[in-house]
C-alpha atoms as a PDB file:
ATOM      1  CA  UNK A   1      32.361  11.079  64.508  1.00  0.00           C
ATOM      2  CA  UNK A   2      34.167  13.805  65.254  1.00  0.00           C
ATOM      3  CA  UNK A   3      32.639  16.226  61.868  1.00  0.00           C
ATOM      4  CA  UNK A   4      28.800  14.894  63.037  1.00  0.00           C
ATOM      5  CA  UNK A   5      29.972  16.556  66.612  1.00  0.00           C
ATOM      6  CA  UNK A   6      31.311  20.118  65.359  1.00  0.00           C
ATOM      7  CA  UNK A   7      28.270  20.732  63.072  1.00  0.00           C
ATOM      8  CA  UNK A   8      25.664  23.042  64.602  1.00  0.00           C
ATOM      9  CA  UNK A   9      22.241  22.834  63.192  1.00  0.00           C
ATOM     10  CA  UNK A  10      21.411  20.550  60.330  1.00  0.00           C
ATOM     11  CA  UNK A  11      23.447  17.589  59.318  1.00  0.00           C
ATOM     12  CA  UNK A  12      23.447  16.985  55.291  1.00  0.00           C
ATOM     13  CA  UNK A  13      25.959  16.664  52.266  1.00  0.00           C
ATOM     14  CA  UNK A  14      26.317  20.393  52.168  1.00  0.00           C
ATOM     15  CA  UNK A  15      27.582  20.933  55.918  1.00  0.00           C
ATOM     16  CA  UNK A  16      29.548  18.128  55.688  1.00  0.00           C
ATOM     17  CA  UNK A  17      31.776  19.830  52.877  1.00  0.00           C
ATOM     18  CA  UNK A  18      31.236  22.781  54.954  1.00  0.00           C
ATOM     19  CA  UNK A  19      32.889  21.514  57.657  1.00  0.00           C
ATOM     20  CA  UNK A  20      34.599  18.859  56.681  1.00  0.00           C
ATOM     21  CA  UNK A  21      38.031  17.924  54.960  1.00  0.00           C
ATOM     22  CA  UNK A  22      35.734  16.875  51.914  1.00  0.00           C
ATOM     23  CA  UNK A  23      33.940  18.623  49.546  1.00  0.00           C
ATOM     24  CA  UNK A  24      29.920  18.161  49.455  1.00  0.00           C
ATOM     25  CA  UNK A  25      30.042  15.713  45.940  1.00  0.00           C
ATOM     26  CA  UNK A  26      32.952  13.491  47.757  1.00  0.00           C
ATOM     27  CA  UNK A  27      30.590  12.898  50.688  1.00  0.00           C
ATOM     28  CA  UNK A  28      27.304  12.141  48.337  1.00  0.00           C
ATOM     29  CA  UNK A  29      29.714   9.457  46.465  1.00  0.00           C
ATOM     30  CA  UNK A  30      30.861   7.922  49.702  1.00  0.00           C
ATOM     31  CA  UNK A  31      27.183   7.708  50.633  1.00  0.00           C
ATOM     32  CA  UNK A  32      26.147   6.267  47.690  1.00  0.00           C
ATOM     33  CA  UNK A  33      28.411   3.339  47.146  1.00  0.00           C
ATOM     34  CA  UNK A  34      28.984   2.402  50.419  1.00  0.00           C
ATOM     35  CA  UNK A  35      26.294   1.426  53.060  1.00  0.00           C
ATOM     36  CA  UNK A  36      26.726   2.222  56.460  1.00  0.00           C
ATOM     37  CA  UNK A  37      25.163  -0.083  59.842  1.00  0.00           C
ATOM     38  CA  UNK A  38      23.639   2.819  60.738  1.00  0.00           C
ATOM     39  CA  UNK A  39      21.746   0.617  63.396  1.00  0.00           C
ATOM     40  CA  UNK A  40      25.314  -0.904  64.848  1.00  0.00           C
ATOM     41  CA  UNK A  41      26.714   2.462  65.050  1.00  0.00           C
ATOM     42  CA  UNK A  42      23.575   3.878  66.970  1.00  0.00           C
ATOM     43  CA  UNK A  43      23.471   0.624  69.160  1.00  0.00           C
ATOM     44  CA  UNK A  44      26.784   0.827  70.021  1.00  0.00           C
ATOM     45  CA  UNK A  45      26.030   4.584  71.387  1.00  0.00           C
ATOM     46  CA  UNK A  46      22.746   2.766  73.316  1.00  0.00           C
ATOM     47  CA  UNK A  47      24.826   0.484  74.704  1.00  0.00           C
ATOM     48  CA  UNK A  48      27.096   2.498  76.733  1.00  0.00           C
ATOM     49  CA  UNK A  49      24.212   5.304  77.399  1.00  0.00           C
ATOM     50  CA  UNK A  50      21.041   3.688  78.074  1.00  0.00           C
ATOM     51  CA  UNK A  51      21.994   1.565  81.545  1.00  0.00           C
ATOM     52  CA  UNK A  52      18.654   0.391  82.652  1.00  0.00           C
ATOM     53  CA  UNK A  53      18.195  -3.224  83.517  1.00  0.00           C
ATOM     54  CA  UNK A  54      14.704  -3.003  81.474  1.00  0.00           C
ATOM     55  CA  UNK A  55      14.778  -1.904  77.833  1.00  0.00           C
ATOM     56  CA  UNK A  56      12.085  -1.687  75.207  1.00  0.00           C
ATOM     57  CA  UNK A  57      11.964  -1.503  71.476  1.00  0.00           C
ATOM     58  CA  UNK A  58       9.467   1.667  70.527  1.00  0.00           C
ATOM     59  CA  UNK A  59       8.140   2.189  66.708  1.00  0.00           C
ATOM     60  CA  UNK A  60       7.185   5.444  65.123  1.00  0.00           C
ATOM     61  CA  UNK A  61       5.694   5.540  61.472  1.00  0.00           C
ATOM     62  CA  UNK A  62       5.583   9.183  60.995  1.00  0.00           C
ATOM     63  CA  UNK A  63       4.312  10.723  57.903  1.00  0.00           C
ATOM     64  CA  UNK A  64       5.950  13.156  54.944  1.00  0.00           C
ATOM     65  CA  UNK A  65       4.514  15.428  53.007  1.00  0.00           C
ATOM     66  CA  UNK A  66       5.847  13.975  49.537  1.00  0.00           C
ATOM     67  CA  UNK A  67       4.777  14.134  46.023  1.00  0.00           C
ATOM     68  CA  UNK A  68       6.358  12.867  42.376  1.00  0.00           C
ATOM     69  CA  UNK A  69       5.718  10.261  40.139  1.00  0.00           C
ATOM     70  CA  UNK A  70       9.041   8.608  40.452  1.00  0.00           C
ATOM     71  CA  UNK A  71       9.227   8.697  44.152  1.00  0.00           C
ATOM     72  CA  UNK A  72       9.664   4.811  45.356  1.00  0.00           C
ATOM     73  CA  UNK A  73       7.501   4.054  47.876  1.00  0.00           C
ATOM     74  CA  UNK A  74       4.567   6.782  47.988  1.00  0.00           C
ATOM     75  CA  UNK A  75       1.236   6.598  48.523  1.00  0.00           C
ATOM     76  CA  UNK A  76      -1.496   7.332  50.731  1.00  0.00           C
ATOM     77  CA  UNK A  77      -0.401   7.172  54.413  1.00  0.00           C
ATOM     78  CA  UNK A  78      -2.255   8.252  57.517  1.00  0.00           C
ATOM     79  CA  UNK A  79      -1.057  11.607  58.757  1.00  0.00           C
ATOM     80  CA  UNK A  80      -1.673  12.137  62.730  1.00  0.00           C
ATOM     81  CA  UNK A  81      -1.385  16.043  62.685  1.00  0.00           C
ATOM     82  CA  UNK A  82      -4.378  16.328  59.565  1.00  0.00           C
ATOM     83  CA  UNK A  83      -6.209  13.131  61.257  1.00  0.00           C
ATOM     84  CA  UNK A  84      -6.907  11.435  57.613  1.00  0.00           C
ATOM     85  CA  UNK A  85      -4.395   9.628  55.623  1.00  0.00           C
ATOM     86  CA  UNK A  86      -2.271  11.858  53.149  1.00  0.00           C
ATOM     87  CA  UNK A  87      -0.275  11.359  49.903  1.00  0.00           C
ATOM     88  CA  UNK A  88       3.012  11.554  50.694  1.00  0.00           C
ATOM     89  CA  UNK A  89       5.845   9.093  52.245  1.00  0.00           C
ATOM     90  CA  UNK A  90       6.253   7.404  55.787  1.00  0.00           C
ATOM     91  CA  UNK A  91       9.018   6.790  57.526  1.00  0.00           C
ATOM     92  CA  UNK A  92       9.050   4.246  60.488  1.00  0.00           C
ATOM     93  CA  UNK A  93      11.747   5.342  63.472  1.00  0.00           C
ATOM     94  CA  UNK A  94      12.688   2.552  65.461  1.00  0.00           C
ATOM     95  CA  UNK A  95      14.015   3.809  69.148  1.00  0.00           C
ATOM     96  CA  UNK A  96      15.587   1.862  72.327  1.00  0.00           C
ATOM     97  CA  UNK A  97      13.327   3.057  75.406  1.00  0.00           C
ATOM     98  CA  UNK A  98      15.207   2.818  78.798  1.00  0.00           C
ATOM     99  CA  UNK A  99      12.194   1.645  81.163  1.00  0.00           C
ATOM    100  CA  UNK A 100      14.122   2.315  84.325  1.00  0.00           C
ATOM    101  CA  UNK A 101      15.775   6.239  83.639  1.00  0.00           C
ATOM    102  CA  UNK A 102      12.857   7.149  81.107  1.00  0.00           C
ATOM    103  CA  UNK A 103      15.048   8.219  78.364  1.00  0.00           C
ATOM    104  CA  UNK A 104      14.685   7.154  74.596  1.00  0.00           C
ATOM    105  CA  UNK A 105      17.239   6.834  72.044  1.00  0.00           C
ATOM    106  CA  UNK A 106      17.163   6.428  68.256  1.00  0.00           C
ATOM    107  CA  UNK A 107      18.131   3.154  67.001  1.00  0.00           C
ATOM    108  CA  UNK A 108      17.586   3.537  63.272  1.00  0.00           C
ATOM    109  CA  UNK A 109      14.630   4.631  60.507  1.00  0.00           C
ATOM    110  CA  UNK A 110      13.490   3.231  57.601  1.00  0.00           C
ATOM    111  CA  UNK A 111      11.234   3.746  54.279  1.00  0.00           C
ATOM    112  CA  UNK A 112       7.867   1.830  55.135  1.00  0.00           C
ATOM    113  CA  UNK A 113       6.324  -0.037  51.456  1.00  0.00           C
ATOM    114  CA  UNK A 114       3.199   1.769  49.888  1.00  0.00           C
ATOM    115  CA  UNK A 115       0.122  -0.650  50.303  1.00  0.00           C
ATOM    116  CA  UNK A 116       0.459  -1.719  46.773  1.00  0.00           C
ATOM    117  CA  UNK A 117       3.985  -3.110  47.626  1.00  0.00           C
ATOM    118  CA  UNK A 118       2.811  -4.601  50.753  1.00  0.00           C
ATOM    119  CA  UNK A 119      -0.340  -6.420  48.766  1.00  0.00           C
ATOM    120  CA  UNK A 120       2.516  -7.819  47.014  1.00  0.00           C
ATOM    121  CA  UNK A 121       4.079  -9.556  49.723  1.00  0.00           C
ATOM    122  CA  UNK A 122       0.980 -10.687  51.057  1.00  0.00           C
ATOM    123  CA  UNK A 123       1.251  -8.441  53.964  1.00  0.00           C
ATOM    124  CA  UNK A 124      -0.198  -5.673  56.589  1.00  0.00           C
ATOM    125  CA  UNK A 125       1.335  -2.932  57.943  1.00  0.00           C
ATOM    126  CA  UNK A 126       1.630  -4.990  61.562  1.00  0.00           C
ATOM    127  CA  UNK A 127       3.279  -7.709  59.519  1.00  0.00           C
ATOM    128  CA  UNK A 128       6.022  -6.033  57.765  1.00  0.00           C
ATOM    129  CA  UNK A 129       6.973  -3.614  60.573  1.00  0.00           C
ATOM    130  CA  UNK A 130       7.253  -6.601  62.809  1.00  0.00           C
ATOM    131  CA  UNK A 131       9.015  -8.485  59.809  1.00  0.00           C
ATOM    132  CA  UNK A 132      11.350  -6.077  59.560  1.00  0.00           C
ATOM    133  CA  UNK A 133      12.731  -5.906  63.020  1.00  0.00           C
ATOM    134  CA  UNK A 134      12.766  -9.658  63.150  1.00  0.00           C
ATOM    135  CA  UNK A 135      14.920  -9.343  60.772  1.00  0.00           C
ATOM    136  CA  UNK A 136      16.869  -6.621  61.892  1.00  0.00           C
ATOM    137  CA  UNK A 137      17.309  -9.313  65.178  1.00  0.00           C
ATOM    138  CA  UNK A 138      19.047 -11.442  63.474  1.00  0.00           C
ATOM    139  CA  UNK A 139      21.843  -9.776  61.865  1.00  0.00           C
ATOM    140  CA  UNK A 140      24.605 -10.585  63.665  1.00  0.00           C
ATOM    141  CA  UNK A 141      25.748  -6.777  63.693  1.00  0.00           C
ATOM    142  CA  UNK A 142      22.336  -5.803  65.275  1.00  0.00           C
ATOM    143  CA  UNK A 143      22.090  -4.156  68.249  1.00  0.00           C
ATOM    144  CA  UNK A 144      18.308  -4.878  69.776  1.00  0.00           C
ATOM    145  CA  UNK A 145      19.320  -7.713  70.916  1.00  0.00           C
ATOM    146  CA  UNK A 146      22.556  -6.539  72.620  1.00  0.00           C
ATOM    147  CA  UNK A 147      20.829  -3.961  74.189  1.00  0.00           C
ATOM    148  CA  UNK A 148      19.020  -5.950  76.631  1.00  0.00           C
ATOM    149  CA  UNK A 149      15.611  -5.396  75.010  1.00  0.00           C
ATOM    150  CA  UNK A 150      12.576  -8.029  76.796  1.00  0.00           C
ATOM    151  CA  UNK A 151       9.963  -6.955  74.301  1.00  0.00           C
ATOM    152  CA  UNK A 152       9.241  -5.375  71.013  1.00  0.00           C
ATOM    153  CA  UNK A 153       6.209  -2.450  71.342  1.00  0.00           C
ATOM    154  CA  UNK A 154       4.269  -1.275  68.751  1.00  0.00           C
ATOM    155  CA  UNK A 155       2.699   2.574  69.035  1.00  0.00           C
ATOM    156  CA  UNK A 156       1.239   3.072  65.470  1.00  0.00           C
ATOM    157  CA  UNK A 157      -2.086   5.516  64.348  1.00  0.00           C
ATOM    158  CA  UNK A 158      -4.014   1.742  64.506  1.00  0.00           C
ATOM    159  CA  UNK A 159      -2.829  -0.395  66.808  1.00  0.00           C
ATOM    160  CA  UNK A 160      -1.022  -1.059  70.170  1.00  0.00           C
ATOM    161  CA  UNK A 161       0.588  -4.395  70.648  1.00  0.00           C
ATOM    162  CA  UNK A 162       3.281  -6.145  72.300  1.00  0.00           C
ATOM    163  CA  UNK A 163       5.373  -8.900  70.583  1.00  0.00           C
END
């Protein structure tokens, strides 16, 4: 915690073994064979900042500029900024919203399926982003719930819903 705190600017592999007691391969290794709850760690930090009574759970898909033919994941995705959809890579940020102080706080991201791999489980965009953090729900290291969160919203380029 203490090496994320000391870095200035950009956090990656290479800063890390900047500034850290490791060199830059040692930290790619650790991050490649081990997973961390990146979602516990950043709801534990919620927890103890966010005090609000009434919480919210906020979406983002936000597109990347991204092309390869071995990229997982990429296809065409709708890019707000060039208001048409884009080849390239989207990336859904998931955030705690504290209703009562207006502040926001990032609970996690993740890689959303290409449409192909969505057709393949038989579902829509609404489906699998609201899959997902059902999912995320119920793992008993998973913050949303511990956070005091009433209600799940949605804020994507189509639709605006509450769960």
């Amino acid at each position: 915690m203490k090496l994320f705190m000391a870095i200035p600017d950009r956090i990656n592999f290479l800063q890390l073994g900047r500034y850290g007691r490791f060199s830059e391969q040692t930290y790619r290794n650790l991050f490649e064979h081990e997973t961390f709850d990146w979602f516990a760690f950043n709801g534990s930090i919620i927890s103890k900042h966010l005090t609000g009574k009434r919480k919210a759970i906020a979406i983002d898909p936000s597109y990347i500029p991204k092309s390869g033919k071995k990229t997982p994941w990429i296809g065409y995705f709708w890019s707000g900024c060039a208001g048409e959809y884009k080849r390239g890579l989207e990336i859904m940020g998931i955030g705690v919203i504290d209703i009562d102080n207006h502040e926001c706080m990032t609970l996690g991201s993740i890689q959303t399926p290409d449409c192909k791999t969505l057709d393949n489980m038989d579902k829509n965009l609404v489906d699998w982003y609201s899959s997902y953090l059902i999912s995320r729900k119920d793992k008993p290291t998973e913050h949303i719930q511990n956070a005091g969160c009433r209600r799940i919203l949605f804020q994507g380029n189509f639709h605006n819903a509450y769960v």
